[in-house]
PDB file of N, CA and C in Angstrom:
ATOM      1  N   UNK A   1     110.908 104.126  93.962  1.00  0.00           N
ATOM      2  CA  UNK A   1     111.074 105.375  94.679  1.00  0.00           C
ATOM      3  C   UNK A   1     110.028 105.467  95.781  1.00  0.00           C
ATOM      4  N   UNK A   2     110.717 105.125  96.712  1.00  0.00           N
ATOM      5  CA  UNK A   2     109.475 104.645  98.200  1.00  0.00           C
ATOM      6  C   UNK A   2     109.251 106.329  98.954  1.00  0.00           C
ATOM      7  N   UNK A   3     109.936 107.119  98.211  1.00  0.00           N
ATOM      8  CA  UNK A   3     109.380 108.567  98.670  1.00  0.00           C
ATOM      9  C   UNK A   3     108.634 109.438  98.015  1.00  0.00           C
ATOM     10  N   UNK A   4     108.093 108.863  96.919  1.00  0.00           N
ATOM     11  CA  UNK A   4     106.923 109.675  96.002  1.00  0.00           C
ATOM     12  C   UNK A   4     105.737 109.238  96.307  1.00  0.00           C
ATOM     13  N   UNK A   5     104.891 109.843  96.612  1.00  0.00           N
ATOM     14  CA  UNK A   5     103.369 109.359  96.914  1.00  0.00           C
ATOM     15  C   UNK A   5     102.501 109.917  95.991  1.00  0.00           C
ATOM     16  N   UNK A   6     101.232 109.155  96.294  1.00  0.00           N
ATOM     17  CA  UNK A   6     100.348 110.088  95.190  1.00  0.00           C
ATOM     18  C   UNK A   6      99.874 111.340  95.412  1.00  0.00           C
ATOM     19  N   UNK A   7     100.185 112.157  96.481  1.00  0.00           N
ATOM     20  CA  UNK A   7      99.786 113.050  96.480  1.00  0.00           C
ATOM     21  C   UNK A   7     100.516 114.058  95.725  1.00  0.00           C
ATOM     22  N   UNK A   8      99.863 115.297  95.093  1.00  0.00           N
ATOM     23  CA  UNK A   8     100.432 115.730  94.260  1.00  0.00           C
ATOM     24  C   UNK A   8     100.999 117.300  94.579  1.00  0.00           C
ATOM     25  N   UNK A   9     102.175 117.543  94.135  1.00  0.00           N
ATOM     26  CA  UNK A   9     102.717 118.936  94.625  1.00  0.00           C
ATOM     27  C   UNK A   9     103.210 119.711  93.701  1.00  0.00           C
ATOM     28  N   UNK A  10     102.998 120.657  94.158  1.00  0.00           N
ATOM     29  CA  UNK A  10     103.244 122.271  93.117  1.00  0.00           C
ATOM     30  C   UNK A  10     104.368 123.155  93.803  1.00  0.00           C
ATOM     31  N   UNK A  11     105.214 123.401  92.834  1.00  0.00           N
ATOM     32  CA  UNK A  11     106.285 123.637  93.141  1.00  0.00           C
ATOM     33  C   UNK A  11     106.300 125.024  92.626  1.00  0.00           C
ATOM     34  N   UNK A  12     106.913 126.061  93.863  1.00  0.00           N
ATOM     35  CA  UNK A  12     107.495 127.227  93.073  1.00  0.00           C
ATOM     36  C   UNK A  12     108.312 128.088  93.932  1.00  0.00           C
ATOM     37  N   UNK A  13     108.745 129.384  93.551  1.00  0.00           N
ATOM     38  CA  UNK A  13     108.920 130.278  94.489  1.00  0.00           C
ATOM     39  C   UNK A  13     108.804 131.090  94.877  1.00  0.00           C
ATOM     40  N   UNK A  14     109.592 131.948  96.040  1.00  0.00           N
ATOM     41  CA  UNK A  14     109.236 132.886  96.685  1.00  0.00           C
ATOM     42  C   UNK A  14     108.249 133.691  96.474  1.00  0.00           C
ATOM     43  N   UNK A  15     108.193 134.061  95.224  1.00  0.00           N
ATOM     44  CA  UNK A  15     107.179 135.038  94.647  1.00  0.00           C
ATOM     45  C   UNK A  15     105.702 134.582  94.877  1.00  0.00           C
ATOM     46  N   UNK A  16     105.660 133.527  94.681  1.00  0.00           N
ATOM     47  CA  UNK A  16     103.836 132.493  95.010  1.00  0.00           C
ATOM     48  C   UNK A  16     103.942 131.988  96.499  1.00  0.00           C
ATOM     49  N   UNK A  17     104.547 132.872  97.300  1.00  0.00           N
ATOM     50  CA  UNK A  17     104.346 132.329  99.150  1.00  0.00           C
ATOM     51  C   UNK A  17     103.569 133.499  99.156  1.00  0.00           C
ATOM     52  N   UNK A  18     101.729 133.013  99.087  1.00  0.00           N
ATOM     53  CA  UNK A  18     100.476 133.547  99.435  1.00  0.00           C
ATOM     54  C   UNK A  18      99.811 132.686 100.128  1.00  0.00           C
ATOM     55  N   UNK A  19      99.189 133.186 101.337  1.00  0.00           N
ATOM     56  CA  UNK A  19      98.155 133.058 101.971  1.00  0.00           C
ATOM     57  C   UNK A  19      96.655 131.989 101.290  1.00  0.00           C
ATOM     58  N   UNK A  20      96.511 132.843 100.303  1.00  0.00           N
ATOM     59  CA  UNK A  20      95.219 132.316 100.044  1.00  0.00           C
ATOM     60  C   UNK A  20      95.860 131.354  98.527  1.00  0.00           C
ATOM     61  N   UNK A  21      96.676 130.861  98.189  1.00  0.00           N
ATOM     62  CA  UNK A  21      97.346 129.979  97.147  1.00  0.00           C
ATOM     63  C   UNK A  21      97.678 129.023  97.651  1.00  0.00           C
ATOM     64  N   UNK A  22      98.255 128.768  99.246  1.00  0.00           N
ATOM     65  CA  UNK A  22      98.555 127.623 100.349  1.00  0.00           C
ATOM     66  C   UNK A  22      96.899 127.515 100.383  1.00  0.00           C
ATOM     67  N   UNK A  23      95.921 127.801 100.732  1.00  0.00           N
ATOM     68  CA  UNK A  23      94.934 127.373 101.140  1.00  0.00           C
ATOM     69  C   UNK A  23      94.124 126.831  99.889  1.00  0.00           C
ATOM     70  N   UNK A  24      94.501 127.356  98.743  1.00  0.00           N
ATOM     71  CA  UNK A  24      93.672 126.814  97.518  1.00  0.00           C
ATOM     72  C   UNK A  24      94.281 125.273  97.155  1.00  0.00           C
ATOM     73  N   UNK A  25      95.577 125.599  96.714  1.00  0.00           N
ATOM     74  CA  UNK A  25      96.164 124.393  96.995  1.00  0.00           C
ATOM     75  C   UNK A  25      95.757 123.287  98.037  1.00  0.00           C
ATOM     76  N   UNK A  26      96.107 123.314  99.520  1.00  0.00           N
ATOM     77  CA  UNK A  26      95.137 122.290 100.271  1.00  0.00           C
ATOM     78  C   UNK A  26      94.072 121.880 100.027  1.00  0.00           C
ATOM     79  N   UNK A  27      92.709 122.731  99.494  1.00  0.00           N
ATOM     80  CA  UNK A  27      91.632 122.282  99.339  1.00  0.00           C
ATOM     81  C   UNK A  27      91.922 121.434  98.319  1.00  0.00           C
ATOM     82  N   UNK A  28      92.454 121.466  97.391  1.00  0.00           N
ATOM     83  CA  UNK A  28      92.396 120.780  96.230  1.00  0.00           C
ATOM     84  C   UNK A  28      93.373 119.469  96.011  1.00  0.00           C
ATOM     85  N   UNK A  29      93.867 119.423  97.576  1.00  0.00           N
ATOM     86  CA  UNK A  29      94.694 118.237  97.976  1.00  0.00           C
ATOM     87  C   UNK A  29      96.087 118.238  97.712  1.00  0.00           C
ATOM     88  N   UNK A  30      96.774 119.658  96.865  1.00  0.00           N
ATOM     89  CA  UNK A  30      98.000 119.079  96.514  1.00  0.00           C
ATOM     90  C   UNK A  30      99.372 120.051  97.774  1.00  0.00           C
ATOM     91  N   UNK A  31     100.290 119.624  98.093  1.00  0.00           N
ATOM     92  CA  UNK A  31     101.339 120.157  98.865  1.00  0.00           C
ATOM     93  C   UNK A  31     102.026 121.117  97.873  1.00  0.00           C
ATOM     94  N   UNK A  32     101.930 122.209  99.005  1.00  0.00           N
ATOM     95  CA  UNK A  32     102.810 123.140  98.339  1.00  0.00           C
ATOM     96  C   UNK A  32     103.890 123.352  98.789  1.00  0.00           C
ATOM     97  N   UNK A  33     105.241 123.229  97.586  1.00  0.00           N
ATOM     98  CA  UNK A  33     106.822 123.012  98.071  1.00  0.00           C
ATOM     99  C   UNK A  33     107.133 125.099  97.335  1.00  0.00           C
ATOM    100  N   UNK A  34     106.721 125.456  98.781  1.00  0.00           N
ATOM    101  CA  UNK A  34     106.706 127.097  98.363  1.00  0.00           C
ATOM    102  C   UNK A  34     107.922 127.566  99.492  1.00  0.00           C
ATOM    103  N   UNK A  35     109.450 128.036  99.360  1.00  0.00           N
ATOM    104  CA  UNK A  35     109.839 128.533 100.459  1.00  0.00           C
ATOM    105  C   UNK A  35     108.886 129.758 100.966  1.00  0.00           C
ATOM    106  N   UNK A  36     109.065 129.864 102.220  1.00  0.00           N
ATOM    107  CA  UNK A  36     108.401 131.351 102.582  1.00  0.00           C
ATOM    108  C   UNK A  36     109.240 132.475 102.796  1.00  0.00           C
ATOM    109  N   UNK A  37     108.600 133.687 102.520  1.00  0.00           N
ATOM    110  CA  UNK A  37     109.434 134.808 102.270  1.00  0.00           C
ATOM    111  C   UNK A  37     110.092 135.356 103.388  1.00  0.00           C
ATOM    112  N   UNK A  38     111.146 136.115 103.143  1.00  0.00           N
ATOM    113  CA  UNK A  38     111.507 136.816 104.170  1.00  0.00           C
ATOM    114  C   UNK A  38     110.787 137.114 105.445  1.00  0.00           C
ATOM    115  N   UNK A  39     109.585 137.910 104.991  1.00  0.00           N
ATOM    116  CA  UNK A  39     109.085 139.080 105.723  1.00  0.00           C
ATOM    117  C   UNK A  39     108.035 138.152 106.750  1.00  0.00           C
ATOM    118  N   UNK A  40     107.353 136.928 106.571  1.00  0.00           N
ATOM    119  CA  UNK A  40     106.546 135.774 106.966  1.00  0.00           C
ATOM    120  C   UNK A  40     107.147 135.925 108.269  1.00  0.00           C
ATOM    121  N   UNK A  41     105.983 136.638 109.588  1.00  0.00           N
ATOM    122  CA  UNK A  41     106.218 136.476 110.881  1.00  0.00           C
ATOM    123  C   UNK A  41     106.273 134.793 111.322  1.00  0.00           C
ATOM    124  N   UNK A  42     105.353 133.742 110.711  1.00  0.00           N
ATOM    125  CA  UNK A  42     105.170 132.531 111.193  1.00  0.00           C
ATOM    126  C   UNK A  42     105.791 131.679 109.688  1.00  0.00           C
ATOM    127  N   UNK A  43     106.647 131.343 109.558  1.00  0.00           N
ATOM    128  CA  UNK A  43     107.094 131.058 107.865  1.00  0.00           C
ATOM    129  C   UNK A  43     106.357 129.405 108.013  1.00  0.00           C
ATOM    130  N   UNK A  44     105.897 128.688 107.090  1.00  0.00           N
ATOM    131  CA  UNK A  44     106.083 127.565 106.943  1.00  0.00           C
ATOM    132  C   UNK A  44     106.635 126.574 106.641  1.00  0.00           C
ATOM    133  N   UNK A  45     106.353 125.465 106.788  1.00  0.00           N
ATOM    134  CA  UNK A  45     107.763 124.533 106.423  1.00  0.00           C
ATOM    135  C   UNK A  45     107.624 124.234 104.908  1.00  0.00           C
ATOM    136  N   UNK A  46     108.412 123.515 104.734  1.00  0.00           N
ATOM    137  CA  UNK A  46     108.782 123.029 102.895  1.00  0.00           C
ATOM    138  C   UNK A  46     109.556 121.920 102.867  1.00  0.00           C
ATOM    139  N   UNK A  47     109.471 120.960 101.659  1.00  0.00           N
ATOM    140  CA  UNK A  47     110.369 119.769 101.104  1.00  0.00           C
ATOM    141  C   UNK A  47     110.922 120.754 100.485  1.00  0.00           C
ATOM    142  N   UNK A  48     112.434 120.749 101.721  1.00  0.00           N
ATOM    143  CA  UNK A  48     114.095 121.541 100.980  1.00  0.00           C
ATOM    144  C   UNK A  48     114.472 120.437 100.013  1.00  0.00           C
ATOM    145  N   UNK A  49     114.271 118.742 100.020  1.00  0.00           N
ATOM    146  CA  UNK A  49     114.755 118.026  98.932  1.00  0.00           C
ATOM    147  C   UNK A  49     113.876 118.566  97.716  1.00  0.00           C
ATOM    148  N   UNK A  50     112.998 118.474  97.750  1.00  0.00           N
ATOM    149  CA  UNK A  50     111.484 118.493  96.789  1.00  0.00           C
ATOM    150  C   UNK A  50     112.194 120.069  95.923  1.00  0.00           C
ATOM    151  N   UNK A  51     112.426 120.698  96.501  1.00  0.00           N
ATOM    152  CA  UNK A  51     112.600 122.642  96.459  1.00  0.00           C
ATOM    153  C   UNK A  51     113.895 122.040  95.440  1.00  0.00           C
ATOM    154  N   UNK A  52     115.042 121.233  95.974  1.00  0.00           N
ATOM    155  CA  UNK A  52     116.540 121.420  95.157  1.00  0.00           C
ATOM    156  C   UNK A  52     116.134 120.997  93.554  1.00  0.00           C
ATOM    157  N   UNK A  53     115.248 119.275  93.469  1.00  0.00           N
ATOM    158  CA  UNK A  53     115.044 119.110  92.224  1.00  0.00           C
ATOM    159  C   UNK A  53     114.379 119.951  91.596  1.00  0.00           C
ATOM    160  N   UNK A  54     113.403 120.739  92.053  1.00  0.00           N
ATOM    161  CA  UNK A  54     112.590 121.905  91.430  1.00  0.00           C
ATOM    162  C   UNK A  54     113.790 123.054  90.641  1.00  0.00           C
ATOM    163  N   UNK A  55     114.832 123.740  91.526  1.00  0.00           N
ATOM    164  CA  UNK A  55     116.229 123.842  91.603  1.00  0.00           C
ATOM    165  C   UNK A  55     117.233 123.561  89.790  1.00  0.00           C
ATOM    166  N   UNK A  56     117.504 122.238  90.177  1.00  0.00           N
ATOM    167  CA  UNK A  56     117.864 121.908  89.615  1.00  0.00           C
ATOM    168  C   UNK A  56     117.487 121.896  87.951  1.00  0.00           C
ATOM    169  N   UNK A  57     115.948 121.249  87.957  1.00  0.00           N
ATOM    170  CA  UNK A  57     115.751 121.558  87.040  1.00  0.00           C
ATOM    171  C   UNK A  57     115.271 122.466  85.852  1.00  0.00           C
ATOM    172  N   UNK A  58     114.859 123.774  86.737  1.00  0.00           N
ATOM    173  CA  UNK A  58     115.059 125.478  86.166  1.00  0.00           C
ATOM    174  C   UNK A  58     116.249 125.605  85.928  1.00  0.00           C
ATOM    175  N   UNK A  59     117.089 125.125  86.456  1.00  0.00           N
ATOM    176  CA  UNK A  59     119.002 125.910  86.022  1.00  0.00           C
ATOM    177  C   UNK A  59     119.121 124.951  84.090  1.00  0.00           C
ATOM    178  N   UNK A  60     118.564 123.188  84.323  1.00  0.00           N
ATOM    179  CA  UNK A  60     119.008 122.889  83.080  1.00  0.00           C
ATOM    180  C   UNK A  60     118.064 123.429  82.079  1.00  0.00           C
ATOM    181  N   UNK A  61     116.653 123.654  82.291  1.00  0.00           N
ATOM    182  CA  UNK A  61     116.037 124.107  81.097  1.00  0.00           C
ATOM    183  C   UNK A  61     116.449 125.624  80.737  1.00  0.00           C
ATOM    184  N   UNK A  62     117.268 126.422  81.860  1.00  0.00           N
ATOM    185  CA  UNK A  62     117.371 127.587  81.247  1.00  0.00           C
ATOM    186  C   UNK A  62     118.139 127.885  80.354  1.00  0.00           C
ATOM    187  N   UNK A  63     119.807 126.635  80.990  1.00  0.00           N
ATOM    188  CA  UNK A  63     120.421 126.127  80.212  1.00  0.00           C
ATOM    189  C   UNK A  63     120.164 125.899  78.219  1.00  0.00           C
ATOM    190  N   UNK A  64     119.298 124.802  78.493  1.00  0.00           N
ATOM    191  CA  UNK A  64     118.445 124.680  76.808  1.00  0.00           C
ATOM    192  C   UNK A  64     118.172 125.421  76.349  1.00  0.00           C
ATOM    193  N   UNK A  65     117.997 126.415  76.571  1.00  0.00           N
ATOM    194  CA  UNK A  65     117.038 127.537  76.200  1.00  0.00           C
ATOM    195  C   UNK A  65     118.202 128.941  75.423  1.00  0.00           C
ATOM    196  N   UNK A  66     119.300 128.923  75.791  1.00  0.00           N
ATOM    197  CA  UNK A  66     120.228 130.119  75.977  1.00  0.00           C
ATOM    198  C   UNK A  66     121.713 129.571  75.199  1.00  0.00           C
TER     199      UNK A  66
END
């Protein structure tokens, strides 16, 4: 898989598109796959692939679960 690197990323959503959680994250080296919210005058970008498996795999564990 020639598109995984070691750098490491934290995945979530809408609800964790903060200011100072993008910047904690960076310091600590890892990418954050955060869409940005609505209301975000300057939104940032995101891995939309990275975001679907994230996606994907909340729908099957909720699945398991129910």
């Amino acid at each position: 898989m020639a598109w995984i690197s070691r750098r490491c990323w934290r995945l979530a959503d809408k609800a964790f598109d903060a200011d100072w959680l993008r910047e904690e994250l960076d310091e600590r080296g890892a990418m954050a796959v955060i869409p940005p919210r609505s209301n975000r005058k300057i939104p940032y970008d995101f891995d939309t692939d990275i975001y679907k498996w994230r996606h994907l795999i909340e729908n099957y564990t909720a699945g398991i679960y129910h």
